[in-house]
Protein backbone atom coordinates (compact mmCIF):
# COMPACT_ATOMS: atom_id res chain seq x y z
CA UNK A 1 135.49 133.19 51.43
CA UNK A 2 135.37 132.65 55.08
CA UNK A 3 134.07 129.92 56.87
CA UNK A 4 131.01 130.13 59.66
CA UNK A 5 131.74 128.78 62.73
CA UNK A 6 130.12 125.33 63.45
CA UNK A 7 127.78 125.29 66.10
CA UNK A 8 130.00 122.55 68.00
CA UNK A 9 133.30 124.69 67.42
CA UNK A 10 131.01 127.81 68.86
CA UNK A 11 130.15 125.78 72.06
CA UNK A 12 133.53 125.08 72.61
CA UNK A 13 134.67 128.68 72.74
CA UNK A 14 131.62 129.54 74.68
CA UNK A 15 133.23 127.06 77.41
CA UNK A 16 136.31 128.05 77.15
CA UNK A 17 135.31 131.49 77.81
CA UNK A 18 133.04 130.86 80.54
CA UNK A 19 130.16 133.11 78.48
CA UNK A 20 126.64 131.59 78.67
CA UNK A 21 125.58 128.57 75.95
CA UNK A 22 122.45 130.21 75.22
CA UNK A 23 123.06 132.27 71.91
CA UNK A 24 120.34 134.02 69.62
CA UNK A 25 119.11 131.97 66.71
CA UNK A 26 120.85 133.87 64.26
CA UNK A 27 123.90 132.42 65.80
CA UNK A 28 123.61 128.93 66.23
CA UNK A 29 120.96 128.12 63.51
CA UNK A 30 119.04 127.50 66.46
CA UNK A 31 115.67 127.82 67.85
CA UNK A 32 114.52 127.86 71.81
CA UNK A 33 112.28 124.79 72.98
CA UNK A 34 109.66 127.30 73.91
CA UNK A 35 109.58 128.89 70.21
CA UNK A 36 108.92 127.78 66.87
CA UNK A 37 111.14 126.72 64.34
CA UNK A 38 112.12 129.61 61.60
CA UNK A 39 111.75 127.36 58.23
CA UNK A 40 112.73 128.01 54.68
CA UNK A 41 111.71 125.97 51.67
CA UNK A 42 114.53 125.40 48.71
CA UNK A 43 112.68 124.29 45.72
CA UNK A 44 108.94 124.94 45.58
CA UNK A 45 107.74 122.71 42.67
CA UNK A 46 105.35 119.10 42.67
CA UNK A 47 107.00 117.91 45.72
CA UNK A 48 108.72 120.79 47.24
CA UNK A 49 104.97 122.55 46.99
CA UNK A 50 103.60 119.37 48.85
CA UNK A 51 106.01 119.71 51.65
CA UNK A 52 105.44 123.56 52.35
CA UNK A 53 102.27 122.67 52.71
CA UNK A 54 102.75 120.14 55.28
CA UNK A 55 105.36 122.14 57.37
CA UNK A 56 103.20 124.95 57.30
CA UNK A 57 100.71 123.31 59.14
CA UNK A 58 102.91 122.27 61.99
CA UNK A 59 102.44 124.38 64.73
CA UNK A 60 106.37 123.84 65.85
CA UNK A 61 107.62 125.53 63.06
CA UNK A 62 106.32 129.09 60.82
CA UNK A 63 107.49 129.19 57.54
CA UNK A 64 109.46 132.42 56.74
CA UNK A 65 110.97 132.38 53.06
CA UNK A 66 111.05 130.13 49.99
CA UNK A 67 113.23 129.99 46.97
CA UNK A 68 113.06 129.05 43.42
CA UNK A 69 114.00 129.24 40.11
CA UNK A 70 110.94 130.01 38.76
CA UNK A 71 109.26 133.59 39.80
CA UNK A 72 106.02 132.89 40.11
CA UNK A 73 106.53 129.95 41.62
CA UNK A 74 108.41 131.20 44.83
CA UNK A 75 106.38 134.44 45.09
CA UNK A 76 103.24 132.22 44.09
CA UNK A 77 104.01 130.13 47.52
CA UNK A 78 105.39 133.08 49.70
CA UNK A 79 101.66 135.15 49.14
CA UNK A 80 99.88 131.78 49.85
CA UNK A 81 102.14 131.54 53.03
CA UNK A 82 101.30 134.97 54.38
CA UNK A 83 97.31 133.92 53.21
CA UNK A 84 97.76 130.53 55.50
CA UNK A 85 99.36 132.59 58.45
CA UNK A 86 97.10 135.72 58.11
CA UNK A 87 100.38 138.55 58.02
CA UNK A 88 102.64 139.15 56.04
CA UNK A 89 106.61 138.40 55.95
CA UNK A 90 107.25 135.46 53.83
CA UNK A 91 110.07 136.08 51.62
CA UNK A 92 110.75 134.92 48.34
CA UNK A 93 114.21 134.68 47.28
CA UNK A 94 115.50 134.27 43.50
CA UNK A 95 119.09 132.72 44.52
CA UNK A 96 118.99 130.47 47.45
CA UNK A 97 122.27 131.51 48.45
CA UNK A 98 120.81 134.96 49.78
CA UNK A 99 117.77 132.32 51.15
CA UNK A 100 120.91 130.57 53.00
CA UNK A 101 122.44 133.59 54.20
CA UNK A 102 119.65 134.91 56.03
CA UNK A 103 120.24 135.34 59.98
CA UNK A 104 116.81 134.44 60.54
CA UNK A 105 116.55 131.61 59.34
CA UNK A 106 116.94 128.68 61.88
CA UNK A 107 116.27 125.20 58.79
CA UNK A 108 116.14 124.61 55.28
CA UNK A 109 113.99 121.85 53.59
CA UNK A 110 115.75 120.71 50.22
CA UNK A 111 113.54 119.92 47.05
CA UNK A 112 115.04 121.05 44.12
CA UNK A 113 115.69 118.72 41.04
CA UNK A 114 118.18 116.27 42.15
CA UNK A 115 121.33 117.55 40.91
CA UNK A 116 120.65 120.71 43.20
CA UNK A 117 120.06 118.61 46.69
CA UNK A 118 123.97 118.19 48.09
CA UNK A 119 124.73 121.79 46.71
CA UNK A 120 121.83 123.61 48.22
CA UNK A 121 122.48 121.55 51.15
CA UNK A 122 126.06 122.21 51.82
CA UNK A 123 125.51 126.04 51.37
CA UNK A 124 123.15 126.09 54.34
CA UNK A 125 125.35 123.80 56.40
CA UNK A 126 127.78 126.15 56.27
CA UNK A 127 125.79 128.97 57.39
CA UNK A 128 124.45 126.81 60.20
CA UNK A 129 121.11 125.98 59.60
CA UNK A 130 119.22 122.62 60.17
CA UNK A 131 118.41 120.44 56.77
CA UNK A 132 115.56 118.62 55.53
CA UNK A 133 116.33 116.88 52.19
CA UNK A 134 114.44 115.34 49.87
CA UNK A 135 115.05 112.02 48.03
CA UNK A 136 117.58 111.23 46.47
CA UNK A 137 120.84 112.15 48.30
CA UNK A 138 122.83 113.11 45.76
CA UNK A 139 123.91 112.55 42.12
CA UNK A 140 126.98 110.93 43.18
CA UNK A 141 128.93 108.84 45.71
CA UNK A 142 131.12 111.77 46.32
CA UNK A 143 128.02 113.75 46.70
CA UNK A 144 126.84 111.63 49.17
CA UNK A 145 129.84 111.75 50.74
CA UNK A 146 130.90 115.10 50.96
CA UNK A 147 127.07 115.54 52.20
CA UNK A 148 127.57 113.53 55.24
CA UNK A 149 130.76 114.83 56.38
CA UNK A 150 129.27 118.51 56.59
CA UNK A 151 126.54 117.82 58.76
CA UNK A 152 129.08 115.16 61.34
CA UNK A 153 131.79 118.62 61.24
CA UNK A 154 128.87 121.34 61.77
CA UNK A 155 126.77 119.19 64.05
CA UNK A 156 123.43 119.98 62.65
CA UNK A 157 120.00 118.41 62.49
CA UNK A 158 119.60 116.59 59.47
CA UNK A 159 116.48 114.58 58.30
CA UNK A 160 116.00 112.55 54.67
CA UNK A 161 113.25 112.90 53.28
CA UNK A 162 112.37 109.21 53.46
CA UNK A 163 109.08 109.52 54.99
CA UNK A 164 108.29 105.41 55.21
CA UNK A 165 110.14 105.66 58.05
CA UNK A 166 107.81 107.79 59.73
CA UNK A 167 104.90 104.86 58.86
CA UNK A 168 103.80 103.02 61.57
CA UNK A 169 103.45 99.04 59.54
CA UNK A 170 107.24 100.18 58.05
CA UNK A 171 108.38 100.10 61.46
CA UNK A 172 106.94 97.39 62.57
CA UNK A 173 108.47 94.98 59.76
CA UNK A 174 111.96 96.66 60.73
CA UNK A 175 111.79 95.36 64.25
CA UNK A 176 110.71 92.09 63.47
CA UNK A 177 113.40 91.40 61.59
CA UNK A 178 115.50 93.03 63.79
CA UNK A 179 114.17 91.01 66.09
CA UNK A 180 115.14 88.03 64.62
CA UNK A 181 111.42 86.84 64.00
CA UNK A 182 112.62 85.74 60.55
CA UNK A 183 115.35 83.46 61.48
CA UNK A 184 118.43 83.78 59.94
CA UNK A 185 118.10 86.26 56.86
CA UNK A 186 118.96 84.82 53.21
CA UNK A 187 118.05 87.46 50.89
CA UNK A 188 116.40 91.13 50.42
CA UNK A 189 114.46 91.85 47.56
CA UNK A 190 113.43 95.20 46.38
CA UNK A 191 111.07 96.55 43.52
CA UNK A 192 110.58 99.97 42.26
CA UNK A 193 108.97 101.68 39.80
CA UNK A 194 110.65 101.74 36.40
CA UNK A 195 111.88 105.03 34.50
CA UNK A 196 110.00 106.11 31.54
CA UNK A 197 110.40 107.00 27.69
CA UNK A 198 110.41 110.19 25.93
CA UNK A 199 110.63 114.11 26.16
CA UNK A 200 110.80 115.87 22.99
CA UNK A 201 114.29 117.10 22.62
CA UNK A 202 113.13 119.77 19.97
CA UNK A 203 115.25 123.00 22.01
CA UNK A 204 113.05 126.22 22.56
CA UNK A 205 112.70 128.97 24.19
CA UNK A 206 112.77 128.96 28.56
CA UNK A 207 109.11 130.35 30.28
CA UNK A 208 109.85 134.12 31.22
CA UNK A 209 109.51 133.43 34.64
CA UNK A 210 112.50 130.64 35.00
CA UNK A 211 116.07 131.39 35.19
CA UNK A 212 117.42 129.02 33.06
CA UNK A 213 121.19 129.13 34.38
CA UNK A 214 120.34 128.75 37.55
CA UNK A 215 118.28 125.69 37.15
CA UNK A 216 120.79 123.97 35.78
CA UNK A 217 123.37 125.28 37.82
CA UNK A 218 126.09 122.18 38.32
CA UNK A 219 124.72 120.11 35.08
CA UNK A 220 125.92 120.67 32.10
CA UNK A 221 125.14 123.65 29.71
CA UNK A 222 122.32 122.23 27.38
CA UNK A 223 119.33 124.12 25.47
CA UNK A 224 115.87 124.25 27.17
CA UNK A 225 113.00 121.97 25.91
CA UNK A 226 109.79 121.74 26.98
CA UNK A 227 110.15 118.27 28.88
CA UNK A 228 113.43 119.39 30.57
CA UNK A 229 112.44 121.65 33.45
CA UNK A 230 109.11 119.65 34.35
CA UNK A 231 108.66 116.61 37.25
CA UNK A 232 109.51 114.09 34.72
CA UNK A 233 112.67 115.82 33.11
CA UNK A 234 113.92 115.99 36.88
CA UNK A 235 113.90 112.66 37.45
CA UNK A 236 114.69 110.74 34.18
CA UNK A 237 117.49 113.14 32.77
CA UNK A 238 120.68 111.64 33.26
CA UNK A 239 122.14 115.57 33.99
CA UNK A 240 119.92 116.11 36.57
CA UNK A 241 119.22 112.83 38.67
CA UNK A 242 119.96 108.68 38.24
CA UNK A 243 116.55 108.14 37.45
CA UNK A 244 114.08 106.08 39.66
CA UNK A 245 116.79 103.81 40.85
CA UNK A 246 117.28 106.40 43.09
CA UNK A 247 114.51 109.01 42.65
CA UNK A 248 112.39 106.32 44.15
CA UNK A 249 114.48 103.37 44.81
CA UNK A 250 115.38 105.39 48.00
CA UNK A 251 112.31 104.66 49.65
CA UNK A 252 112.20 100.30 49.66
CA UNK A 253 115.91 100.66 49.55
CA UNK A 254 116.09 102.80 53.11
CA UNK A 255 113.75 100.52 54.57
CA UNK A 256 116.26 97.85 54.04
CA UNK A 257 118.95 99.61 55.63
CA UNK A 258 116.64 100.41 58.81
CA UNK A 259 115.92 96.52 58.56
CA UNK A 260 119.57 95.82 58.69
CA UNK A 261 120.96 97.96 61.38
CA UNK A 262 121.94 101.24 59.79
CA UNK A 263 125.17 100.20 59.61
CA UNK A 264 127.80 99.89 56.92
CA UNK A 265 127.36 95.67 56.83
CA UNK A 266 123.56 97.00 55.52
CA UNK A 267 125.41 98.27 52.33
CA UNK A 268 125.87 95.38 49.40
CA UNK A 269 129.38 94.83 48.81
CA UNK A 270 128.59 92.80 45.54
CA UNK A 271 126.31 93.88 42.35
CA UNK A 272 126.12 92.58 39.01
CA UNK A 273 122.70 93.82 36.75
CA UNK A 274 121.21 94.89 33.46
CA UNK A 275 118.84 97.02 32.10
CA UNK A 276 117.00 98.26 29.02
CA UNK A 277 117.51 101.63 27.69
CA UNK A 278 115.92 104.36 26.10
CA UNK A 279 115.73 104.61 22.50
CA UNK A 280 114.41 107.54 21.37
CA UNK A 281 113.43 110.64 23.39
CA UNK A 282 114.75 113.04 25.96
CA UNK A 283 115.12 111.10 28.82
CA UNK A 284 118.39 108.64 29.51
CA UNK A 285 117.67 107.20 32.40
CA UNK A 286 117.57 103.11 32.23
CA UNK A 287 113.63 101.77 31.69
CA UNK A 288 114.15 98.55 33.85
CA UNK A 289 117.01 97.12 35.44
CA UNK A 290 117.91 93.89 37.62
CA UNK A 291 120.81 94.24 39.84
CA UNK A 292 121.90 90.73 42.19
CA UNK A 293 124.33 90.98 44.40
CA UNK A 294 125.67 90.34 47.85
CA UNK A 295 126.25 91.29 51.78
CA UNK A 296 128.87 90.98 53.46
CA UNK A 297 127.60 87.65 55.47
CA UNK A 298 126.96 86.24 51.76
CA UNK A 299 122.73 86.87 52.02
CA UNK A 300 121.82 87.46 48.76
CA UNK A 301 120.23 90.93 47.37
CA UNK A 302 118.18 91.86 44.53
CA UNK A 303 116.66 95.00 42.86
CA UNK A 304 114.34 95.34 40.27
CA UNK A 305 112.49 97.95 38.57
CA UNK A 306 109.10 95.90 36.91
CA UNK A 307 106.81 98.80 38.86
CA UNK A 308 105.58 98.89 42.28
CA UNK A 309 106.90 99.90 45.68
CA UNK A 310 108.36 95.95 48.14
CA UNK A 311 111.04 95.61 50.64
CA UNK A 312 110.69 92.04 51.10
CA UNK A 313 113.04 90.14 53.86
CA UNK A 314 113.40 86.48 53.64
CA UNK A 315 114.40 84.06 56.11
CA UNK A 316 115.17 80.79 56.97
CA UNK A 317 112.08 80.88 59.32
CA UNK A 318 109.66 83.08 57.22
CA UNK A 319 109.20 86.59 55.14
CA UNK A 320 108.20 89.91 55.03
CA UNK A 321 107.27 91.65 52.27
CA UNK A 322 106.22 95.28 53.11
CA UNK A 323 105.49 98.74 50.93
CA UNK A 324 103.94 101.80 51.36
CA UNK A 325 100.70 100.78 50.80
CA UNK A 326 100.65 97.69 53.24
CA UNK A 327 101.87 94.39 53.66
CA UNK A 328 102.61 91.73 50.86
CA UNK A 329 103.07 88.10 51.76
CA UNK A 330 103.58 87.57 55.32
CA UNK A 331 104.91 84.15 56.32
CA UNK A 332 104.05 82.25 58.52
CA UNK A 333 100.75 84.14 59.00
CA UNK A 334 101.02 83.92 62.91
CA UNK A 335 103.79 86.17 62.20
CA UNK A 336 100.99 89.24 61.91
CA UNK A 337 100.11 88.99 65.49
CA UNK A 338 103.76 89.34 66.96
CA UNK A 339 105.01 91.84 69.02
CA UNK A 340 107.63 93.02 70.62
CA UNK A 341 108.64 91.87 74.15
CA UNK A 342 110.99 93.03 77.09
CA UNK A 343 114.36 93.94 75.78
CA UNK A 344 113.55 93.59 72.54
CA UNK A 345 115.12 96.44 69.66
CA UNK A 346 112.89 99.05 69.41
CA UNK A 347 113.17 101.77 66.61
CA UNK A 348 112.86 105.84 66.85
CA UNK A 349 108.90 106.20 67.21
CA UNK A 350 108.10 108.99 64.34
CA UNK A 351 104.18 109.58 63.07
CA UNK A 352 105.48 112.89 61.25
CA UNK A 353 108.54 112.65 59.12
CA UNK A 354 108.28 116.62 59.15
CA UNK A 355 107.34 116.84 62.77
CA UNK A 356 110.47 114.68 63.67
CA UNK A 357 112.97 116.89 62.22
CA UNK A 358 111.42 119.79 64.03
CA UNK A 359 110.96 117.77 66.82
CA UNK A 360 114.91 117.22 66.96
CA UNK A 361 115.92 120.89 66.21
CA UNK A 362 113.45 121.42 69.56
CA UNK A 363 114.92 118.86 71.79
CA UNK A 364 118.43 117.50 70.49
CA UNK A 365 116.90 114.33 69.86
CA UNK A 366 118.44 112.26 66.88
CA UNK A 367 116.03 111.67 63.85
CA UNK A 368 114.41 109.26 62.46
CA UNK A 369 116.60 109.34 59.51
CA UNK A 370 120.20 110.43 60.01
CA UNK A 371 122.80 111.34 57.70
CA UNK A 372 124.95 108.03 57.80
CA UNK A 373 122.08 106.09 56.96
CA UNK A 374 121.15 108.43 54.45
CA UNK A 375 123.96 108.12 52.64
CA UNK A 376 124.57 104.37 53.35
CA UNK A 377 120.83 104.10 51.25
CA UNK A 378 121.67 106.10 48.10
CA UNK A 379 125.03 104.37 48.10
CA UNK A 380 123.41 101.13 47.20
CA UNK A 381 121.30 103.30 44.29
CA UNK A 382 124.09 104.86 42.94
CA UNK A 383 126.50 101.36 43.17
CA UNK A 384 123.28 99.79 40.88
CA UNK A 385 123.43 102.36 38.78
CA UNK A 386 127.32 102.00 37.99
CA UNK A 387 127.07 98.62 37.63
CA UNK A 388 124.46 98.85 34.92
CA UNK A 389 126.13 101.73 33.41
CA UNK A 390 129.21 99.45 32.81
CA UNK A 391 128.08 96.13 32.56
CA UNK A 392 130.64 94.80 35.32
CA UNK A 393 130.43 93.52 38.35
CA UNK A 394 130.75 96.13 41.14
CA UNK A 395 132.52 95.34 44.68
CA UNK A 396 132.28 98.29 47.48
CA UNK A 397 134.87 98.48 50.63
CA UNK A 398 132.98 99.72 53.34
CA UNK A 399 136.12 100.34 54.85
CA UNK A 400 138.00 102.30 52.38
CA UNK A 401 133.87 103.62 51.06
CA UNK A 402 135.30 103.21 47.54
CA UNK A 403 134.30 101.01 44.41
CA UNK A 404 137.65 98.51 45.15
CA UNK A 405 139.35 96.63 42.27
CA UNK A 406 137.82 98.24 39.00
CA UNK A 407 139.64 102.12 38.58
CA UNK A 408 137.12 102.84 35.62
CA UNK A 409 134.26 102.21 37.72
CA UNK A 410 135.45 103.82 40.91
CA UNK A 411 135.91 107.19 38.72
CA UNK A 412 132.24 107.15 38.39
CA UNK A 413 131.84 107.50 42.11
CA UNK A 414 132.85 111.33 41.01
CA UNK A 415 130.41 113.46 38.91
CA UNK A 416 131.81 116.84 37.36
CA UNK A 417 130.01 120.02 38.23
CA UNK A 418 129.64 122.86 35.61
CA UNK A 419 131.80 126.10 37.00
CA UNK A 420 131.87 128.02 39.09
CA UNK A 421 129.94 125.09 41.23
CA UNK A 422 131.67 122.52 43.27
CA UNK A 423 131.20 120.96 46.50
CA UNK A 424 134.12 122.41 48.49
């Protein structure tokens, strides 16, 4: 199967060739400043549904086809589309490939069940179009990977769907301890919410309206139950996701990175955890889990699953503790007052997580949330997860980005896909 061409490779030859650098959107992927973004929605469930509904209310954008496994689900959201816009057009594709291959289609928002993101991901890449993807990155490190490298060689827009970012408070604990309000740091702690128990694992028969095969797609070939193809099933079933250590642990865990610099020295190099398990039930996903570990500069870092949503940043001058929600314990409490002076680091302004991506496509602009650090985030989820998986101690090479000293574990960084699927 042939390649597109990327949209950096296509400017080149349009230079080369002395031809103008203004190409149709079917083309580049692209859409003119003074137009709206064409968008297309992958994955129309819980939170897929939530975020059609947001995009669709952003002027900068008109949503023009959706895609998902289940029928009435995808033509459910295309005739409540063409309600919202008052005309008619919305498609509703069956196999997001055909969804991907569509010339007019300029970006793709991602929010399938886990296992799907990378792979839905990649196949728009390659035909050129912007992504949005949801939480988690991936299933795997290679995932994660592979991910990252596609949108750095096609040179598209790319956005995570880690909205804190785009919170105002979230931002504001970032630069202060960017800032170096906090003194020098000593530790980052971070709480999630734990997995849960259960699913009935009694197989039956699929809903008429869901292709099965395609759901699962890459994960392994299993029989349906009721619990497996629902919100929870997505999230706590080994085969389709890492559970909340990354399902949610994305969202304290990015803030950290943003924290630290977006860099690889924001990545633990050291972890060392354990959990409790399922026992009976459907879902496989650990229930708790306590990971320690280390940075680079020897600061200490911790995550924990008791419940509840905490980046907290402590130095040898104060802390921050900060969620979605608000603010935790803020010390010293003169520390709520500060802001930022002259030639201080500042962070990418965003009020919209949604409205940012569109806002690059527009403009060029980088996003709030960029590839590297989007990877660099679920690396630290899915490092946790190995090391509770195999009861060792974990070290990561930024370097070499490979599990170093430990072949067993660094095999994990590599999750088989179910043929014909793969990420190449």
């Amino acid at each position: 199967m042939s390649t597109p061409m990327s949209r950096r490779e296509l400017a080149r030859t349009a230079a080369a060739l002395a031809i103008p650098a203004i190409v149709p959107a079917s083309v580049l992927g692209a859409q003119a400043p003074s137009k709206r973004v064409a968008l297309a929605h992958i994955g129309v469930g819980g939170r897929g549904g939530s975020l059609l509904d947001g995009f669709r209310g952003l002027p900068e954008c008109r949503v023009v086809a959706v895609s998902d496994c289940y029928r009435s689900r995808r033509e459910g959201h295309a005739r409540a589309t063409d309600a919202a816009y008052g005309s008619t057009g919305c498609k509703a594709y069956a196999d997001f490939r055909d969804l991907c291959a569509d010339p007019g289609i300029d970006a793709v928002v991602v929010a399938t069940p886990d296992h799907w993101h990378v792979p839905a991901a990649l196949e728009a890449i390659r035909h050129g179009k912007h992504v949005y993807v949801e939480k988690p990155l991936g299933v795997s490190i290679e995932q994660d990977l592979v991910l990252r490298d596609a949108v750095r060689r096609y040179g598209v827009v790319f956005q995570y769907g880690t909205q804190q970012r785009s919170m105002p408070h979230m931002r504001w604990a970032c630069e202060m301890v960017r800032s170096g309000r906090l003194g020098k740091l000593r530790a980052v702690e971070i709480i999630c919410p734990a997995n849960v128990q259960g699913g009935s694992t009694t197989p039956a028969t699929p809903p008429a309206d869901l292709d099965y095969e395609m759901y699962l797609g890459p994960a392994p070939l299993t029989p349906y139950t009721v619990d497996r193809c629902t919100s929870l099933g997505s999230y706590h079933i080994l085969d389709f996701a890492v559970g909340f250590i990354g399902g949610w642990g994305a969202h304290p865990l990015d803030i950290m990175l943003w924290a630290l610099g977006d860099g690889p020295d924001a990545v633990p190099v050291e972890y060392t955890g354990s959990a409790t398990w399922p026992t009976a039930g459907l879902f496989d996903t650990p229930l708790t889990w306590d990971v320690r570990g280390r940075f680079a500069d020897g600061k200490r870092f911790r995550f924990t699953a008791p419940g509840g949503d905490l980046t907290t940043f402590i130095g040898d001058r104060g802390r921050i503790e900060v969620g979605r929600g608000g603010f935790g314990r803020i010390e010293p409490a003169s520390l709520r007052n500060e802001k930022l002076g002259p030639g201080e680091p500042r962070l990418t302004v965003s009020d919209n997580h949604g409205a940012n991506f569109l806002e690059a496509i527009r403009s060029g602009a980088p996003t709030v949330t960029s590839a590297d650090s989007a990877c660099r985030s679920d690396l630290v989820s899915q490092l946790s997860d190995i090391a509770l998986r195999t009861g060792r101690t974990i070290r990561w090479a930024p370097s070499k980005c490979a599990i170093v000293g430990d072949p067993a574990a660094a095999r994990l960084q590599h999750r088989p896909m179910r043929a014909p699927w793969r990420l190449k």
